[in-house]
PDB file of N, CA and C in Angstrom:
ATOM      1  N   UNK A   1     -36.126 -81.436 -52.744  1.00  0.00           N
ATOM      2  CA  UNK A   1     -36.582 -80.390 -51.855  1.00  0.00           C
ATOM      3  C   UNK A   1     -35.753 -80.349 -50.566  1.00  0.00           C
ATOM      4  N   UNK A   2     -35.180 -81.870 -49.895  1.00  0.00           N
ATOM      5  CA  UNK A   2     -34.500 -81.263 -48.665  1.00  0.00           C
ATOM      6  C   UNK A   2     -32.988 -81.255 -48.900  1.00  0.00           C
ATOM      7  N   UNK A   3     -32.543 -81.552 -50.155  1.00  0.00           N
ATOM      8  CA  UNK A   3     -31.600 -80.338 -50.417  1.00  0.00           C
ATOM      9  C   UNK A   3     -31.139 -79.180 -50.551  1.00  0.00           C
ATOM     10  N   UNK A   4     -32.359 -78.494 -50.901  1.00  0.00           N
ATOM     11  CA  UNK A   4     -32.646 -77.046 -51.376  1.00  0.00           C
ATOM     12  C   UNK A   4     -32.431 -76.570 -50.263  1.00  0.00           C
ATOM     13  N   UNK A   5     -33.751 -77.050 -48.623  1.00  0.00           N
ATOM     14  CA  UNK A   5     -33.827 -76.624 -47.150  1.00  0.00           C
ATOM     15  C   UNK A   5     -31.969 -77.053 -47.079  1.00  0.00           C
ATOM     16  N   UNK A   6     -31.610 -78.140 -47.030  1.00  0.00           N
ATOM     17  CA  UNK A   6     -30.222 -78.177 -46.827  1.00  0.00           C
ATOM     18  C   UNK A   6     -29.242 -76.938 -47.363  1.00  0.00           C
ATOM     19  N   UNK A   7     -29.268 -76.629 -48.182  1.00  0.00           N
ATOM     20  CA  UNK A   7     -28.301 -76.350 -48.833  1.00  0.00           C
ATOM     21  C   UNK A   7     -28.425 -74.533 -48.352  1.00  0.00           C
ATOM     22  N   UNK A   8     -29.545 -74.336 -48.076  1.00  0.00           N
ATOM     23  CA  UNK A   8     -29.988 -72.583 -47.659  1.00  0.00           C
ATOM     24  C   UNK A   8     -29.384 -72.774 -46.124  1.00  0.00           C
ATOM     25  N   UNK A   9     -29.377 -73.484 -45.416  1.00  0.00           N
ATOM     26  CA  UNK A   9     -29.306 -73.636 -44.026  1.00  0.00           C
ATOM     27  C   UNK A   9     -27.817 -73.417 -44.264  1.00  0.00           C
ATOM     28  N   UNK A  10     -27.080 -74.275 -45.079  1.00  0.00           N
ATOM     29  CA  UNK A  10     -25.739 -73.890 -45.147  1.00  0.00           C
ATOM     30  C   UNK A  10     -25.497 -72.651 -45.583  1.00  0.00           C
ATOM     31  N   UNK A  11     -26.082 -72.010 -46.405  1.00  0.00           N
ATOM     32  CA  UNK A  11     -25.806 -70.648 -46.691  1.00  0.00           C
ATOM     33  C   UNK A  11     -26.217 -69.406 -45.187  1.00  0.00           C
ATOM     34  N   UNK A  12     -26.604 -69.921 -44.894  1.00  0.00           N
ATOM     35  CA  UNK A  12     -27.052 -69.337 -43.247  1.00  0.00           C
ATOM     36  C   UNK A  12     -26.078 -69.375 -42.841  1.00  0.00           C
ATOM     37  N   UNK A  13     -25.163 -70.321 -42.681  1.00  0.00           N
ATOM     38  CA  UNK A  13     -24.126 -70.497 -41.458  1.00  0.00           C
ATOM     39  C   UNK A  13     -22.772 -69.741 -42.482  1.00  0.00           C
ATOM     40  N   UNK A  14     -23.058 -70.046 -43.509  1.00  0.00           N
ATOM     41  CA  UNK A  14     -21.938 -68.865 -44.240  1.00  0.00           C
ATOM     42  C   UNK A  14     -21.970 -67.651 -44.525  1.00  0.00           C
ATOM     43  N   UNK A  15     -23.309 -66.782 -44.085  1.00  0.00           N
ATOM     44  CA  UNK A  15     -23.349 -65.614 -44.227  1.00  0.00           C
ATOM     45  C   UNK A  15     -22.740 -65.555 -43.148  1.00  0.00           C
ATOM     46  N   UNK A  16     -23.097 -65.853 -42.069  1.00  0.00           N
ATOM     47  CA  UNK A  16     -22.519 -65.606 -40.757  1.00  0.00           C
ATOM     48  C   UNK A  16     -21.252 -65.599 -40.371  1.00  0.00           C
ATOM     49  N   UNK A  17     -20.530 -66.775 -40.610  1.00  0.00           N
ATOM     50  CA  UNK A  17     -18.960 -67.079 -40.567  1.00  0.00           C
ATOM     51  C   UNK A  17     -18.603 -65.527 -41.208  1.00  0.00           C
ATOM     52  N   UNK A  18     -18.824 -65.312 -42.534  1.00  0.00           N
ATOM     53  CA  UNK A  18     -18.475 -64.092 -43.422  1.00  0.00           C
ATOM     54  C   UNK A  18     -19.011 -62.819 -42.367  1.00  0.00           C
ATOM     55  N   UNK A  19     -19.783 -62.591 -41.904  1.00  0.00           N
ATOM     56  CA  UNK A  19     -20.099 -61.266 -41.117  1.00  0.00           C
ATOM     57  C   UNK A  19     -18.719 -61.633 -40.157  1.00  0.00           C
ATOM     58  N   UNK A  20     -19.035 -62.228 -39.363  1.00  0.00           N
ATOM     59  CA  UNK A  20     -18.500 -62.407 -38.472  1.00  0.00           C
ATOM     60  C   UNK A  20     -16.964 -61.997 -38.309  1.00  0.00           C
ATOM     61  N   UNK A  21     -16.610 -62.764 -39.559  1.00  0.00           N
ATOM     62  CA  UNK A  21     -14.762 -62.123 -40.210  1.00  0.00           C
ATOM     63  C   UNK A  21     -14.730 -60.915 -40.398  1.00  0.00           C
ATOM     64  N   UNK A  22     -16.022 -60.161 -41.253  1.00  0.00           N
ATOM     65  CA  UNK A  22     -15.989 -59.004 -41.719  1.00  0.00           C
ATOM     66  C   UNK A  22     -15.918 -57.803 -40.582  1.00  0.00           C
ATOM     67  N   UNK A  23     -16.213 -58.156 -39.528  1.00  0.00           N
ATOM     68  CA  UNK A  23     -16.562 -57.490 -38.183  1.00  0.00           C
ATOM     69  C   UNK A  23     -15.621 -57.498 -37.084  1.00  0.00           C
ATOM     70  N   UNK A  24     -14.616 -58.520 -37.280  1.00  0.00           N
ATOM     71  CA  UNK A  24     -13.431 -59.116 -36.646  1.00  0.00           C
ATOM     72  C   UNK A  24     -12.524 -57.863 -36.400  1.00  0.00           C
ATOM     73  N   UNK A  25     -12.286 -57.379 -37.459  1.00  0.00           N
ATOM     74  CA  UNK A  25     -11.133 -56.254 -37.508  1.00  0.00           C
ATOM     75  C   UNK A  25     -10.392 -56.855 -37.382  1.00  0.00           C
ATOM     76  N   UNK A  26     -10.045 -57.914 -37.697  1.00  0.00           N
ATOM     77  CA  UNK A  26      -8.524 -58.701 -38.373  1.00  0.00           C
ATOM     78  C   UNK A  26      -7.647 -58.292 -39.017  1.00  0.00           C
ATOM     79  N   UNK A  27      -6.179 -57.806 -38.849  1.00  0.00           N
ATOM     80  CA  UNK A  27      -5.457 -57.234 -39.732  1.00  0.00           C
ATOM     81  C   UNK A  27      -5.411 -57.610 -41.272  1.00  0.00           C
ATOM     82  N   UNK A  28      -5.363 -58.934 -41.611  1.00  0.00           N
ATOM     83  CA  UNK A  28      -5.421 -59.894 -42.593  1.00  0.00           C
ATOM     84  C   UNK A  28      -6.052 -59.174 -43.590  1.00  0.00           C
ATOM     85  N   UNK A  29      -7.443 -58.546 -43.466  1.00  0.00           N
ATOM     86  CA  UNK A  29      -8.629 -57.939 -43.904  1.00  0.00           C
ATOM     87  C   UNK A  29      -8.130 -56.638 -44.612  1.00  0.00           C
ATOM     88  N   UNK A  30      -6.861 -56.166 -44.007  1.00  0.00           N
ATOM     89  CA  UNK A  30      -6.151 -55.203 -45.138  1.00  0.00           C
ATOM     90  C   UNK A  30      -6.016 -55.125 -45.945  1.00  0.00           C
ATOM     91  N   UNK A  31      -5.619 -56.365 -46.310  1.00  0.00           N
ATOM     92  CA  UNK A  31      -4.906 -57.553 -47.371  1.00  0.00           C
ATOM     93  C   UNK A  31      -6.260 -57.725 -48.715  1.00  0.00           C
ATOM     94  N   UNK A  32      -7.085 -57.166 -48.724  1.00  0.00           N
ATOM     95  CA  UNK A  32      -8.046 -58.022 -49.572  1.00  0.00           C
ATOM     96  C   UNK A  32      -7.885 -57.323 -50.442  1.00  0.00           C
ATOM     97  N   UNK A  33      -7.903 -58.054 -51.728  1.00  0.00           N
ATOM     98  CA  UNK A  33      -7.898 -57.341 -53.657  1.00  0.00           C
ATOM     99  C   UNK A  33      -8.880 -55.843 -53.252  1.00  0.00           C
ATOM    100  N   UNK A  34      -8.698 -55.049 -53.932  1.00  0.00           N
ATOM    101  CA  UNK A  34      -9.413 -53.925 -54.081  1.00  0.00           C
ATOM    102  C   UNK A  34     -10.880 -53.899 -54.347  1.00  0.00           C
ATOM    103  N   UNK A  35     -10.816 -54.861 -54.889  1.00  0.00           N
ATOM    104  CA  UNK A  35     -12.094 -54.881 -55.890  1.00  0.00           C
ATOM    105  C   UNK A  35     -13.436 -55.282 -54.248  1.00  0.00           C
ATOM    106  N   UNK A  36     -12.595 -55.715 -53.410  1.00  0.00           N
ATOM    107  CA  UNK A  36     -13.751 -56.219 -52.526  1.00  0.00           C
ATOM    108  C   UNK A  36     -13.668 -55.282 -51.495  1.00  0.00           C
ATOM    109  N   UNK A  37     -12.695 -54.300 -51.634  1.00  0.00           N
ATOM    110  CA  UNK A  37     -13.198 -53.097 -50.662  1.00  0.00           C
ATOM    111  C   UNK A  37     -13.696 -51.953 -50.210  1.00  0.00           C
ATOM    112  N   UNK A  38     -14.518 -52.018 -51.701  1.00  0.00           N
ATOM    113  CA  UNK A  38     -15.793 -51.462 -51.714  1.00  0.00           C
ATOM    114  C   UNK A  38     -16.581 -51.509 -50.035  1.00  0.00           C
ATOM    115  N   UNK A  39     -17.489 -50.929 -49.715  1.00  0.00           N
ATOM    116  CA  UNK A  39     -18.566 -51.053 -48.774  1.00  0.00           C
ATOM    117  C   UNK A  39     -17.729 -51.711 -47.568  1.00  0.00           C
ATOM    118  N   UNK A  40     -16.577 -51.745 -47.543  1.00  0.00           N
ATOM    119  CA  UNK A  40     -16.302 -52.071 -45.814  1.00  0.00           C
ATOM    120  C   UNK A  40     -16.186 -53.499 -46.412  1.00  0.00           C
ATOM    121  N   UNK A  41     -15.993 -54.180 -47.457  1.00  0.00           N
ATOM    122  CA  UNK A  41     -15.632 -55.276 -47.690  1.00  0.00           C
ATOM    123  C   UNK A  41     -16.908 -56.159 -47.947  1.00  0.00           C
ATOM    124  N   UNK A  42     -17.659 -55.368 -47.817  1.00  0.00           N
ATOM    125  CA  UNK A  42     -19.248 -56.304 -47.894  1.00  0.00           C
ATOM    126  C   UNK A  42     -19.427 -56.667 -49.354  1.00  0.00           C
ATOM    127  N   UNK A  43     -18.612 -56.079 -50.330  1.00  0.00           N
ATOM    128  CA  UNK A  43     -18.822 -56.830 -51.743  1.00  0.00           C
ATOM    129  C   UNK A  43     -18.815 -57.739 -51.881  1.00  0.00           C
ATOM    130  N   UNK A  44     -17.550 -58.829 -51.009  1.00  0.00           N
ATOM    131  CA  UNK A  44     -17.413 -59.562 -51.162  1.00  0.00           C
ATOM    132  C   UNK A  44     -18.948 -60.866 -50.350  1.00  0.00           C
ATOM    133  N   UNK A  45     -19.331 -60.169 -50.028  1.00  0.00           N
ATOM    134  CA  UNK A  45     -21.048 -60.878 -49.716  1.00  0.00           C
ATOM    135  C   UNK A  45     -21.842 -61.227 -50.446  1.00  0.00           C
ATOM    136  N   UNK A  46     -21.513 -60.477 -51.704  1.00  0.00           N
ATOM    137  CA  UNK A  46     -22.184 -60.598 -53.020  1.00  0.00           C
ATOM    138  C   UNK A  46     -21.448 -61.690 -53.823  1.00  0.00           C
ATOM    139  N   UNK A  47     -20.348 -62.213 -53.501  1.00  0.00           N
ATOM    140  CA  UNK A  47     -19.999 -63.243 -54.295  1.00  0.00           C
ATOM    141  C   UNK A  47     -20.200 -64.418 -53.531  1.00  0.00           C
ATOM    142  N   UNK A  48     -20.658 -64.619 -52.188  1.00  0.00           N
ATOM    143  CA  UNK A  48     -21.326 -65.398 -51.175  1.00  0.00           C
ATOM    144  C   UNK A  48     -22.996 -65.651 -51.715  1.00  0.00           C
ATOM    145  N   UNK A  49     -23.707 -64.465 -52.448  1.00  0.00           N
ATOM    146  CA  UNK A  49     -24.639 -64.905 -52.408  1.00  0.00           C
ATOM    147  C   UNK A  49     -25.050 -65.399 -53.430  1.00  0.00           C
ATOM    148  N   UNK A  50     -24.145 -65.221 -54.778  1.00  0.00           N
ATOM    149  CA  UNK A  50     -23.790 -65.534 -55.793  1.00  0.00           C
ATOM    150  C   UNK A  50     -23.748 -67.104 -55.830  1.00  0.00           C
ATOM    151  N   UNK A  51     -22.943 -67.563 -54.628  1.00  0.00           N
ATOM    152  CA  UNK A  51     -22.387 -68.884 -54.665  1.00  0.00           C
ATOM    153  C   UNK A  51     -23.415 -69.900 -54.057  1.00  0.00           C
ATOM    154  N   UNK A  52     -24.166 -69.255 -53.073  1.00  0.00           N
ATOM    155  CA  UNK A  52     -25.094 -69.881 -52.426  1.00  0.00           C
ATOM    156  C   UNK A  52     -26.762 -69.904 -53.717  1.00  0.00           C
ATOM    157  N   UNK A  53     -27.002 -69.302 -54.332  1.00  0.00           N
ATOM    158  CA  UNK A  53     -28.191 -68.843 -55.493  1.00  0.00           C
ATOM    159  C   UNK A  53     -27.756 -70.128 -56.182  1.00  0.00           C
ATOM    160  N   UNK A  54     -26.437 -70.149 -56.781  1.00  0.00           N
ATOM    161  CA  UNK A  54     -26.067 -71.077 -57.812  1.00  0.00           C
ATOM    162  C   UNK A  54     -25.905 -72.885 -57.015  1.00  0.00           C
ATOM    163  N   UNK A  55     -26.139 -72.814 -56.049  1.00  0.00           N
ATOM    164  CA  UNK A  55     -25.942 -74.475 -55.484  1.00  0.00           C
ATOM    165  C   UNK A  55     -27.449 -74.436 -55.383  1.00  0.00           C
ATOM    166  N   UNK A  56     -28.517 -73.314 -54.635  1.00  0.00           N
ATOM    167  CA  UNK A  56     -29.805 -73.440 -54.669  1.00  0.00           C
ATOM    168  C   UNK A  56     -30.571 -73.699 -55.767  1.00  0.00           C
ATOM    169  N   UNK A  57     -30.250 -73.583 -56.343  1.00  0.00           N
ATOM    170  CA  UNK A  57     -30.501 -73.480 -58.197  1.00  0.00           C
ATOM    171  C   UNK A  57     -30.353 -75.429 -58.670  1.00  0.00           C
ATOM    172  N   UNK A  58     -28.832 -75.261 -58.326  1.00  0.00           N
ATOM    173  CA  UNK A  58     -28.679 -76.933 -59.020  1.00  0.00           C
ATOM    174  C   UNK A  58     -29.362 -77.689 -58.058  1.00  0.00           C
ATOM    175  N   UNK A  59     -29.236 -77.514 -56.839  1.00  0.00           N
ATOM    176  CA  UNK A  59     -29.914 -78.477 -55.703  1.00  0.00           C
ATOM    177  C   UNK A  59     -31.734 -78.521 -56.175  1.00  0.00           C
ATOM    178  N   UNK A  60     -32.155 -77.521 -56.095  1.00  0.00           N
ATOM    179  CA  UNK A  60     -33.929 -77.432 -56.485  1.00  0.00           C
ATOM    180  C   UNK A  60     -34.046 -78.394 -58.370  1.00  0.00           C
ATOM    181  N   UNK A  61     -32.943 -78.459 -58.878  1.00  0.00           N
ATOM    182  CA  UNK A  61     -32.392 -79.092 -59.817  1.00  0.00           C
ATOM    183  C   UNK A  61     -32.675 -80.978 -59.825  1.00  0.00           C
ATOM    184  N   UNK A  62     -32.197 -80.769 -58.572  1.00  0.00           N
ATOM    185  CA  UNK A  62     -31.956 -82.195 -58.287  1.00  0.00           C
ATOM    186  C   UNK A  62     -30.691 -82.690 -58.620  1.00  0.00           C
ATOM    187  N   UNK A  63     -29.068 -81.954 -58.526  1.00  0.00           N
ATOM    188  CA  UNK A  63     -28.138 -82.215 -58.127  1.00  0.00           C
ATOM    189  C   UNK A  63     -27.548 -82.332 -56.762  1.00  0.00           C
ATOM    190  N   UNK A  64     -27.455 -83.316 -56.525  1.00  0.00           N
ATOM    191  CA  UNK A  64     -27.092 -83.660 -54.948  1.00  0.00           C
ATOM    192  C   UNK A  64     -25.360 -83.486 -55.089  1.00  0.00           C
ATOM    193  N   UNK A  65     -25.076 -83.323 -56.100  1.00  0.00           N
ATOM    194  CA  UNK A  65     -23.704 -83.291 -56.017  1.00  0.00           C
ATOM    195  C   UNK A  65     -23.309 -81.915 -55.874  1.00  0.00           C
ATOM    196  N   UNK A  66     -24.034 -81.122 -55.984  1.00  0.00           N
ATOM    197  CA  UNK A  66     -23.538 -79.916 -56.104  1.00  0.00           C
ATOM    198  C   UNK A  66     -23.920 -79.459 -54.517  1.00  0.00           C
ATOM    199  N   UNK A  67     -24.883 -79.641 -53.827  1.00  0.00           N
ATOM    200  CA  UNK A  67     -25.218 -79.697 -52.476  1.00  0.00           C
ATOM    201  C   UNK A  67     -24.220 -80.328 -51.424  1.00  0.00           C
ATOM    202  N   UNK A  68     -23.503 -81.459 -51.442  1.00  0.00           N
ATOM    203  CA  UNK A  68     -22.032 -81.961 -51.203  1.00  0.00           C
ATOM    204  C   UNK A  68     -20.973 -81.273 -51.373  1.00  0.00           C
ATOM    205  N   UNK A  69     -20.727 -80.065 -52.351  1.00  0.00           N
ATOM    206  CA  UNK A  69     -19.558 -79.629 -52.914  1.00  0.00           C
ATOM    207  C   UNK A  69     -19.911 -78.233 -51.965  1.00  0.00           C
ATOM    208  N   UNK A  70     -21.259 -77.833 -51.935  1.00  0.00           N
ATOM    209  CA  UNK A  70     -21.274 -76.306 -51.101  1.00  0.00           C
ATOM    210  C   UNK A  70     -21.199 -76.705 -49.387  1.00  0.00           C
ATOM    211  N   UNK A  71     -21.699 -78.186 -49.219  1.00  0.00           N
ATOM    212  CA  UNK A  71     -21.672 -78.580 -48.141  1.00  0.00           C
ATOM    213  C   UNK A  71     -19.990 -78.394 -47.697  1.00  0.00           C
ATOM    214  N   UNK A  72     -19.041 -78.877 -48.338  1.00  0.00           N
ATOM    215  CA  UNK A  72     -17.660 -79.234 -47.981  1.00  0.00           C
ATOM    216  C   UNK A  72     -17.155 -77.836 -47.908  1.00  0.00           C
ATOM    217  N   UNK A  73     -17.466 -76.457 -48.875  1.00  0.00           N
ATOM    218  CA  UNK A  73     -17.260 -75.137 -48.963  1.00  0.00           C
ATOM    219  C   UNK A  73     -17.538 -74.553 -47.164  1.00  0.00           C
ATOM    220  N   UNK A  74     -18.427 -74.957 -46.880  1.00  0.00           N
ATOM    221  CA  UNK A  74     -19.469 -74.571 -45.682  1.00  0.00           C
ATOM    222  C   UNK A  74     -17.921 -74.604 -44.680  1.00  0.00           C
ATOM    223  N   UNK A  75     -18.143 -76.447 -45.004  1.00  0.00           N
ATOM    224  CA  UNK A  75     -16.942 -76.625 -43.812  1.00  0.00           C
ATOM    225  C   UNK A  75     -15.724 -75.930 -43.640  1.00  0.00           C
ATOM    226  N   UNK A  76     -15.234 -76.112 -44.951  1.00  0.00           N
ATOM    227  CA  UNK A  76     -13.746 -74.885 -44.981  1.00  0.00           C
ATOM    228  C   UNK A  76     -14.103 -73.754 -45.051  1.00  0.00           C
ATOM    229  N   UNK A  77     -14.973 -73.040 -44.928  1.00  0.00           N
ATOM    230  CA  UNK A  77     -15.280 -71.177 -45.032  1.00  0.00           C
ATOM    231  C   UNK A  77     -15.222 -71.614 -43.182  1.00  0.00           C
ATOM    232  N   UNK A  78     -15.858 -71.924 -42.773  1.00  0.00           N
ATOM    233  CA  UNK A  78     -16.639 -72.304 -41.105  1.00  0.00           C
ATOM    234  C   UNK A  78     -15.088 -72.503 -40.751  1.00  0.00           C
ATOM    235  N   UNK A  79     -13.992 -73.645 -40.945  1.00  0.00           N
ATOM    236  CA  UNK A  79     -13.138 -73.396 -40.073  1.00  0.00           C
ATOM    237  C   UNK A  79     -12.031 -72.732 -40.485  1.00  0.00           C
ATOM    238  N   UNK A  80     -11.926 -71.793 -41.913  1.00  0.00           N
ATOM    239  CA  UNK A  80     -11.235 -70.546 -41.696  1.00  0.00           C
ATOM    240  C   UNK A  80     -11.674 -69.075 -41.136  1.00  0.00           C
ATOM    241  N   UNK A  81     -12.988 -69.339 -41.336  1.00  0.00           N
ATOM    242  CA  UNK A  81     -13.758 -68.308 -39.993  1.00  0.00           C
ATOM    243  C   UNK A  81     -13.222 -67.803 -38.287  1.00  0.00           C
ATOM    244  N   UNK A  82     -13.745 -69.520 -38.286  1.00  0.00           N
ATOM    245  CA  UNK A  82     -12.592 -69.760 -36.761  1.00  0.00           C
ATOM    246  C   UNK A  82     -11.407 -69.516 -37.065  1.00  0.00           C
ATOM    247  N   UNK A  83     -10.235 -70.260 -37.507  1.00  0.00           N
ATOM    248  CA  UNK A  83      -8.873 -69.768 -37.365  1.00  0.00           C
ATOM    249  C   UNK A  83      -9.190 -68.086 -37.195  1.00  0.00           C
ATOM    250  N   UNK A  84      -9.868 -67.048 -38.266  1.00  0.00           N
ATOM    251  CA  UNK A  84      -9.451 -65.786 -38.047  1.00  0.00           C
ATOM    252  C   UNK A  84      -9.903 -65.186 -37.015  1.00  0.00           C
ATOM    253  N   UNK A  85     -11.240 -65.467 -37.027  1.00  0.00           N
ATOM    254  CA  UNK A  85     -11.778 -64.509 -35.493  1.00  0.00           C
ATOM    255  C   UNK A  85     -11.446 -65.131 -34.631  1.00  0.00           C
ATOM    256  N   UNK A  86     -10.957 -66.509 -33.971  1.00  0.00           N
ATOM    257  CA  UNK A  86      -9.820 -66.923 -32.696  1.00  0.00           C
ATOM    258  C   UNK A  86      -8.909 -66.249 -32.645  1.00  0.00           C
ATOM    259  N   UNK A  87      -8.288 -65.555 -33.753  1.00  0.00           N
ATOM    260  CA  UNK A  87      -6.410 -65.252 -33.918  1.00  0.00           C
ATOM    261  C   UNK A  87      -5.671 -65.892 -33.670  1.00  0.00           C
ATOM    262  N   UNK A  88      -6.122 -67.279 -34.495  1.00  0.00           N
ATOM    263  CA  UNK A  88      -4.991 -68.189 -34.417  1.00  0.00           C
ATOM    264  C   UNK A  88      -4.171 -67.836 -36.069  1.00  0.00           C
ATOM    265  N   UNK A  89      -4.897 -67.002 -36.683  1.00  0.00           N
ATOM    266  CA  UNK A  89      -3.796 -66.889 -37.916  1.00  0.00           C
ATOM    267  C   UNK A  89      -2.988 -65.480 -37.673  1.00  0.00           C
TER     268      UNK A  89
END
């Protein structure tokens, strides 16, 4: 169970990072496959929530390993977030 609370909390902080880019107006954001630029790019939210359902799933499971693996995702989505909306890329 406080994987599950874990693992949603991380999906919290990755919807956000993801708005946040999406809202940036980053040139980079030009750049994205077609397929995700649908809706202003918000499709690609749907494969965020996709990703976050499927760790909630194994975590309520009782895989802790899979809660570690979205945990480490968290971290690298979170500091390529930063790099883009800083404009350090």
């Amino acid at each position: 169970m406080v994987g599950l609370i874990i693992v949603f909390c991380l999906g919290v902080l990755n919807f956000a990072a993801h708005k946040a880019v999406l809202e940036s107006g980053h040139p980079m954001l030009a750049h994205v496959p077609w397929f995700f630029q649908p809706l202003g790019g918000r499709l690609s939210l749907i494969v965020e929530f996709a990703m976050l359902l499927g760790a909630m799933v194994m975590a309520a499971a009782g895989s802790s390993g899979w809660a570690w693996v979205y945990a480490l995702y968290t971290v690298l989505n979170g500091f390529s977030a930063w790099l883009i909306y800083s404009g350090k890329v």
